[in-house]
Structures are given as C-alpha cells and as structure tokens.
C-alpha atoms as a PDB file:
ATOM      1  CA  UNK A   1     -72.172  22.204  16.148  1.00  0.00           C
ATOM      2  CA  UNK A   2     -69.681  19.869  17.742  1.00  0.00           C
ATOM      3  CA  UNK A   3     -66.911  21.782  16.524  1.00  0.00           C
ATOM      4  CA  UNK A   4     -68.229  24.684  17.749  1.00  0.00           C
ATOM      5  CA  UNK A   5     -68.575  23.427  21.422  1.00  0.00           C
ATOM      6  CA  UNK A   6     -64.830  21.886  21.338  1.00  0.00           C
ATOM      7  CA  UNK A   7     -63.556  25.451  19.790  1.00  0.00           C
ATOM      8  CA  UNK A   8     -65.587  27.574  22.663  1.00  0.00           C
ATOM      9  CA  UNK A   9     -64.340  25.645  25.228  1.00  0.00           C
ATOM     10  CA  UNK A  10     -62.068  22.732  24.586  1.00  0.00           C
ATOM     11  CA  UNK A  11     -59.602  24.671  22.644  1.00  0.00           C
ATOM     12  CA  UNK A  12     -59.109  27.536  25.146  1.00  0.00           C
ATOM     13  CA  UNK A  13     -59.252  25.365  28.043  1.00  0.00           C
ATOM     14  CA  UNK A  14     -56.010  23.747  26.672  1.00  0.00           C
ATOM     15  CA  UNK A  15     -54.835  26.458  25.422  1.00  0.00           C
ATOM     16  CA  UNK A  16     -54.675  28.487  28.740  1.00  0.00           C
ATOM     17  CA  UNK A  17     -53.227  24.730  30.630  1.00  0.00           C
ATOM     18  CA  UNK A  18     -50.233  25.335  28.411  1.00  0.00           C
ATOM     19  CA  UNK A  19     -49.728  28.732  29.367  1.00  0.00           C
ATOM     20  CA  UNK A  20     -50.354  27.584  33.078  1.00  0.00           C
ATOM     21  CA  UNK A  21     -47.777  24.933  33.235  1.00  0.00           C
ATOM     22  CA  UNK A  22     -45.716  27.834  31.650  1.00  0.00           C
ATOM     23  CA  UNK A  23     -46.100  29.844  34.320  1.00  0.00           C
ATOM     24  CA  UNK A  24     -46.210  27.199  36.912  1.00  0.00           C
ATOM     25  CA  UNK A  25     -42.064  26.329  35.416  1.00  0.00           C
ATOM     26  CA  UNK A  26     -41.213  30.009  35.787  1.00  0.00           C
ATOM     27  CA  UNK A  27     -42.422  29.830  39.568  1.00  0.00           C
ATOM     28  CA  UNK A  28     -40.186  26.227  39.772  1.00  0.00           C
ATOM     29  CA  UNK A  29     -37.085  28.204  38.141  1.00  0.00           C
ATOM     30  CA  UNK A  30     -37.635  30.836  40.907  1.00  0.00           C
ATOM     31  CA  UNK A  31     -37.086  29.124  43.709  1.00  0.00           C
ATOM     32  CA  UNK A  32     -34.800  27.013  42.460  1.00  0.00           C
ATOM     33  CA  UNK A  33     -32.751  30.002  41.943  1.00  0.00           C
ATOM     34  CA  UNK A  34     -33.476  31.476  45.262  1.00  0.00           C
ATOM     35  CA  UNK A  35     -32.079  29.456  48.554  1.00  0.00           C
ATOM     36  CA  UNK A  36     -33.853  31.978  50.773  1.00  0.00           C
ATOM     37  CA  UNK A  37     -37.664  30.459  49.497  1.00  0.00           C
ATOM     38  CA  UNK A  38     -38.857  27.050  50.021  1.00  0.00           C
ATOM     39  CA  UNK A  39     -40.865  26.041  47.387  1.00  0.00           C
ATOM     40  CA  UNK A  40     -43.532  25.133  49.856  1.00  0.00           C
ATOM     41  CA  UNK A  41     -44.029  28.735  50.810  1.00  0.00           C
ATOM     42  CA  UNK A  42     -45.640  29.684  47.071  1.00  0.00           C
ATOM     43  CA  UNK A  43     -46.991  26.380  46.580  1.00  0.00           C
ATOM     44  CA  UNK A  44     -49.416  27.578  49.974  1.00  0.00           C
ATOM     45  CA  UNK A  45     -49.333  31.105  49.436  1.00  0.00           C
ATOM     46  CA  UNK A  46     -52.314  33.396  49.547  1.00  0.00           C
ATOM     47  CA  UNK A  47     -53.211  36.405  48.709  1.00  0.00           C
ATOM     48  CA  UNK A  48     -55.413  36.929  51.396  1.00  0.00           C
ATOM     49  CA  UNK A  49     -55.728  34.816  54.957  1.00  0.00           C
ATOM     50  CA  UNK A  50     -59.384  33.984  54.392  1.00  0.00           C
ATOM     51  CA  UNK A  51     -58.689  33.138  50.733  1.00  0.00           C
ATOM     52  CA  UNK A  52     -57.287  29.183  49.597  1.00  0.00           C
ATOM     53  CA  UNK A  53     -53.686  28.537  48.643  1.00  0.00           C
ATOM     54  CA  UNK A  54     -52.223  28.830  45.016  1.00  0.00           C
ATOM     55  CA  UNK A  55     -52.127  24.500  45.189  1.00  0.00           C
ATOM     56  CA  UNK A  56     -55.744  24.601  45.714  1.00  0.00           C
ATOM     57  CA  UNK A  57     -56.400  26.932  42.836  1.00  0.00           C
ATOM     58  CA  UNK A  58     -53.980  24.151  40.321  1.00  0.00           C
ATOM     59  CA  UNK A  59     -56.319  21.766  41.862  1.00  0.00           C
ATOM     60  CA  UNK A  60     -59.912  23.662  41.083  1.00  0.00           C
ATOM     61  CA  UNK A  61     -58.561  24.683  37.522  1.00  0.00           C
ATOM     62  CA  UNK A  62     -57.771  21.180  36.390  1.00  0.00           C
ATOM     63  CA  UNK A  63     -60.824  19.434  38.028  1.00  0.00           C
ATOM     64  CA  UNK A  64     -62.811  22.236  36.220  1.00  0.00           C
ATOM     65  CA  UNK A  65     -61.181  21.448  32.400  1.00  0.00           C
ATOM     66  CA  UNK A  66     -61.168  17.581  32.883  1.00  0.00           C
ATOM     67  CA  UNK A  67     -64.978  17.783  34.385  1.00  0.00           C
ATOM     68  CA  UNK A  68     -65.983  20.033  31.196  1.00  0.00           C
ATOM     69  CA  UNK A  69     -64.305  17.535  28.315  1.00  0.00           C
ATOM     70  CA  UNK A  70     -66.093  14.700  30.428  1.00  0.00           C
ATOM     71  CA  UNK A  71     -69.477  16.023  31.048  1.00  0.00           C
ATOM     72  CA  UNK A  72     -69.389  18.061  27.515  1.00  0.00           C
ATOM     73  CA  UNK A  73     -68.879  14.797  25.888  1.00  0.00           C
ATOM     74  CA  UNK A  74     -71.335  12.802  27.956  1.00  0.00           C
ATOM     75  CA  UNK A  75     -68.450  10.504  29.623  1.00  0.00           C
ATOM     76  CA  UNK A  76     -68.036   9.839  33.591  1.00  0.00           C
ATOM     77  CA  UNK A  77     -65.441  12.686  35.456  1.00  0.00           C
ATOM     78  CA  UNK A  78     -62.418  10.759  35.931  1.00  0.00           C
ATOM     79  CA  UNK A  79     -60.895  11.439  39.871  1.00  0.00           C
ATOM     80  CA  UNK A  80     -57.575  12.562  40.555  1.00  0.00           C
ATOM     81  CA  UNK A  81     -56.369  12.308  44.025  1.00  0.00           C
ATOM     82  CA  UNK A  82     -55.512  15.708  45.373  1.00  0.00           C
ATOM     83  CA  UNK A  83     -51.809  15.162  46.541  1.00  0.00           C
ATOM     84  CA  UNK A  84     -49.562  17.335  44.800  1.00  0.00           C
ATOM     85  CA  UNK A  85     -46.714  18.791  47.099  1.00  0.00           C
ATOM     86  CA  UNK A  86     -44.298  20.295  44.892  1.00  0.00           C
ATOM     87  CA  UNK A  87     -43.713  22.227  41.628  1.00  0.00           C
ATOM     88  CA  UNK A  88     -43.135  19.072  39.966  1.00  0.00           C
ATOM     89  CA  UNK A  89     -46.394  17.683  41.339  1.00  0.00           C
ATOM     90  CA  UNK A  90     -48.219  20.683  39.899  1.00  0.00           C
ATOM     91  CA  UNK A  91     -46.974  20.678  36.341  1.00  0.00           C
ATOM     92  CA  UNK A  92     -47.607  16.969  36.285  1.00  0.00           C
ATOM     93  CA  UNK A  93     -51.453  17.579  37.042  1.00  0.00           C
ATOM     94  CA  UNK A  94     -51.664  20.255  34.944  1.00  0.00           C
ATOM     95  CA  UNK A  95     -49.907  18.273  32.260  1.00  0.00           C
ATOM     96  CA  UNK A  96     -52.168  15.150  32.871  1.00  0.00           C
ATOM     97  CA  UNK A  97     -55.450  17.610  32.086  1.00  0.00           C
ATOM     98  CA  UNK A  98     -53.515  18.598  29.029  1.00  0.00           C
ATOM     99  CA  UNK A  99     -53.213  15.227  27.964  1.00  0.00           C
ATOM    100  CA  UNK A 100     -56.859  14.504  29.008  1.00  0.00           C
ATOM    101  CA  UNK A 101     -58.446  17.310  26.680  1.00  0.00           C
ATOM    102  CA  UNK A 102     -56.096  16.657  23.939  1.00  0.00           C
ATOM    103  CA  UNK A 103     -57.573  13.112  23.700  1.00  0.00           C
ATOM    104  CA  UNK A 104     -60.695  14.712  22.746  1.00  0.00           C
ATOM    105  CA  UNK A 105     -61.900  14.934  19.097  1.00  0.00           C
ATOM    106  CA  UNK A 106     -64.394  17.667  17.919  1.00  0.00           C
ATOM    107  CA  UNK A 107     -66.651  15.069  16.957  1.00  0.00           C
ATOM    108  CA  UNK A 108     -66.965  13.727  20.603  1.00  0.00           C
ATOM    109  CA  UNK A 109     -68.944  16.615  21.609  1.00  0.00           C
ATOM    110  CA  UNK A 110     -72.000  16.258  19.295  1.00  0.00           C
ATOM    111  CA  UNK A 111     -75.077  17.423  20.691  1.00  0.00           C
ATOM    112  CA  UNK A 112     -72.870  18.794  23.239  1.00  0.00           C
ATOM    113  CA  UNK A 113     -74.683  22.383  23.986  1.00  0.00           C
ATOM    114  CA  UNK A 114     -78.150  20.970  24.181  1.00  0.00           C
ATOM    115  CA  UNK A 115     -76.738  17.953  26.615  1.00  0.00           C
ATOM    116  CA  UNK A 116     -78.639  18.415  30.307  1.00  0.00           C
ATOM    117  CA  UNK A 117     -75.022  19.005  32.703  1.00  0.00           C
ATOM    118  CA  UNK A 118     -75.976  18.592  36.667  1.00  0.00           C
ATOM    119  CA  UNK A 119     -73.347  20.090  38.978  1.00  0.00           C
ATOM    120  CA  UNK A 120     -73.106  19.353  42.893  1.00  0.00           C
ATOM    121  CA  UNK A 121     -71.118  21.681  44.741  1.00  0.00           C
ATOM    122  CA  UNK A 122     -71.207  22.188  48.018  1.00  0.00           C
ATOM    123  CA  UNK A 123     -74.807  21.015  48.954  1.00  0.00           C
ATOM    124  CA  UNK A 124     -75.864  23.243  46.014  1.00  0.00           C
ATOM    125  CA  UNK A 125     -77.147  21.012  42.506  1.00  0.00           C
ATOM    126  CA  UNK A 126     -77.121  23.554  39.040  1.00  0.00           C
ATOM    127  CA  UNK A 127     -78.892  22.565  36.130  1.00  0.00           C
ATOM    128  CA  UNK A 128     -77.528  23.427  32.304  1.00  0.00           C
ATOM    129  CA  UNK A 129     -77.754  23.165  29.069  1.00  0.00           C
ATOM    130  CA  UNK A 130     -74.011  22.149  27.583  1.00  0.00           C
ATOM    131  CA  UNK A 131     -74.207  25.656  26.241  1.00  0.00           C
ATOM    132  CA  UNK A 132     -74.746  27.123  29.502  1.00  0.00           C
ATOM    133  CA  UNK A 133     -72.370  25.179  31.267  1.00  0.00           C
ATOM    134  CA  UNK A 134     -69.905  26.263  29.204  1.00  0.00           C
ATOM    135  CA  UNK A 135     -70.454  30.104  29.529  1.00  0.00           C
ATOM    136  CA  UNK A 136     -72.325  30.021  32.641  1.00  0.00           C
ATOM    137  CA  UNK A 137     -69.866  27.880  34.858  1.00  0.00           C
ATOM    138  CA  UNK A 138     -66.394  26.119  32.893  1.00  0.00           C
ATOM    139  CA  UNK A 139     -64.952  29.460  31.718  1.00  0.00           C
ATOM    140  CA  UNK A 140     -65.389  32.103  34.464  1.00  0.00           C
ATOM    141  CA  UNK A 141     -64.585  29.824  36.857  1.00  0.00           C
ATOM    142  CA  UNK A 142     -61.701  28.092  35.106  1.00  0.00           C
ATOM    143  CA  UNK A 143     -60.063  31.597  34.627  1.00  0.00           C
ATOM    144  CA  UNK A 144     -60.798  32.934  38.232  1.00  0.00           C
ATOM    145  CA  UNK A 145     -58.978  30.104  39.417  1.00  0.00           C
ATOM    146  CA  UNK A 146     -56.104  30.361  36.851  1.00  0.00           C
ATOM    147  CA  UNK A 147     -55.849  34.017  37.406  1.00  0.00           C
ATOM    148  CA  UNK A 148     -56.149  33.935  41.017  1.00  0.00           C
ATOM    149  CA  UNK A 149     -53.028  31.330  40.851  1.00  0.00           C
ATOM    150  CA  UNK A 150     -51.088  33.355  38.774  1.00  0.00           C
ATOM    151  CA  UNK A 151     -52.074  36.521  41.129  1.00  0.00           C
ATOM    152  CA  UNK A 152     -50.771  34.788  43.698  1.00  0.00           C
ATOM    153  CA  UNK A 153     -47.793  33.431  42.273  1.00  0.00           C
ATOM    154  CA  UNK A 154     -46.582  37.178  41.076  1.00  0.00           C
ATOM    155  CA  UNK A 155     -47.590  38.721  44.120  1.00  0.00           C
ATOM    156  CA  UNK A 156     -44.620  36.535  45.775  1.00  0.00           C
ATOM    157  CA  UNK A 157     -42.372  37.721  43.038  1.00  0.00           C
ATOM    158  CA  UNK A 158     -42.583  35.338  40.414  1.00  0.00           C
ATOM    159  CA  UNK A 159     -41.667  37.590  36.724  1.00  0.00           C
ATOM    160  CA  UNK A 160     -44.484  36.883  34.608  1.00  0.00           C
ATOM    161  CA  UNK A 161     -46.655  39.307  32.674  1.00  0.00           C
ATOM    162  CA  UNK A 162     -49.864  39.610  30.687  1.00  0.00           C
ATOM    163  CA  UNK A 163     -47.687  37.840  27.511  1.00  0.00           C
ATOM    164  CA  UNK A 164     -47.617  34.808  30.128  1.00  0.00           C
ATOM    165  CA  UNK A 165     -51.059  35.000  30.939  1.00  0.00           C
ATOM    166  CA  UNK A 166     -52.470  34.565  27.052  1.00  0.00           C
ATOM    167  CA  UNK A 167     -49.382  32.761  25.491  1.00  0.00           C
ATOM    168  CA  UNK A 168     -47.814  33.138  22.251  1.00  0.00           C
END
C-alpha cells in the first residue's frame, strides 16, 4: 500500500513542481525580455484586489507538497523561511520541494493512508486519515494554488498553455 500512497500523491506532487518551475522560467524569460515590466510587478500580481499575490501562491504550493511527504511519512514539517523576492528566489523554492519529495522512497510511506494527520490552520484543527489527507486536503489545495499562480501569471501575459500546465 505504500506504493500506492507515494504514486497518488508523491508522484504527482513532483510531477506538477516540475511543470511549475517550468512555468515559473517562462514568466523569468518574460520579463527579462520586456524592459517595460519589473519583475516585481508579476511576482505580486493578483487577479483580484481581495485575492493574495502569485508569491504567496509559490509559497502555499510548496509548504503544501513538503508538509504532505513529511506528515505522509510520519516525519516533522521542515520550515522554510518565506523570503523569496525574485524569479530566481521562486524557482529555487520550488526546486528545493522538488528535491525534498524526490528524497522520498515508496517504502517510506508504509501505513501511510491509515496514519492519523492533524492540520492547524488558521485557529481551525482537521483530523484525517493519510488517505483522506491526501484527497481531502494535499491535492485540491495543492492545485488551486498552482493553478491560481499560473492564472495569474497568464493573465499578465505570460505564453503558457494547458501543455504547460500538465507537462510532457
């Protein structure tokens, strides 16, 4: 059953980070081509005033992965500082939760959907199963925050399509 847990959620989980930090170097090769758009301006954009920025997204998406592999496999949520400023500074977090899932074996998740997961956010504690932590919280709200970034990012003009989105 271990494998199964790592190939419902590990594997997809990394496999979308790659396509993020994709998309993430199209948006750096943008505005690097552009003089008229500081690189600032996307890393903060919204697509709505009351909604948060595309940085905050990167942020939400890679605490989400990295808390998954951890809790999933019954280890402590390593912290990352939230201080990225640049495109550079995104692809580097996004590229250090690659690295962190990838150092994860199939085996490291036995008993993995049974495990109890508690979750505080905001005030709020949720109880799961590993199971329903994985469908219930990791992957819709991995890929709302992952699609909201890459909403955002081709709202402002970045080209990327659907073949971005789900990779090769």
């Amino acid at each position: 059953m271990s494998h199964l847990v790592h190939d419902l959620a590990i594997a997809p989980l990394l496999r979308s980070l790659r396509n993020f930090d994709a998309i993430v170097g199209k948006a750096e090769v943008y505005v690097a081509a552009d003089d008229n758009i500081d690189p600032d301006t996307l890393i903060q954009a919204r697509l709505y005033p009351n909604m948060r920025p595309f940085i905050f997204q990167v942020r939400v998406a890679t605490d989400t992965a990295k808390g998954a592999a951890a809790r999933l496999s019954g280890r402590p949520v390593p912290s990352w500082p939230d201080e990225e400023k640049t495109f550079a500074d995104v692809r580097e977090r996004i590229g250090k939760a690659i690295d962190y899932l990838a150092g994860f074996a199939p085996g490291d998740f036995a008993g993995a959907e049974n495990r109890p997961i508690e979750l505080k956010i905001g005030g709020r504690v949720m109880n799961f199963t590993g199971s329903g932590y994985i469908a219930g919280f990791v992957l819709p709200n991995f890929y709302f925050h992952v699609t909201t970034a890459y909403n955002i990012l081709r709202h402002n003009g970045v080209a990327i399509g659907k073949s971005d989105f789900l990779g090769g």
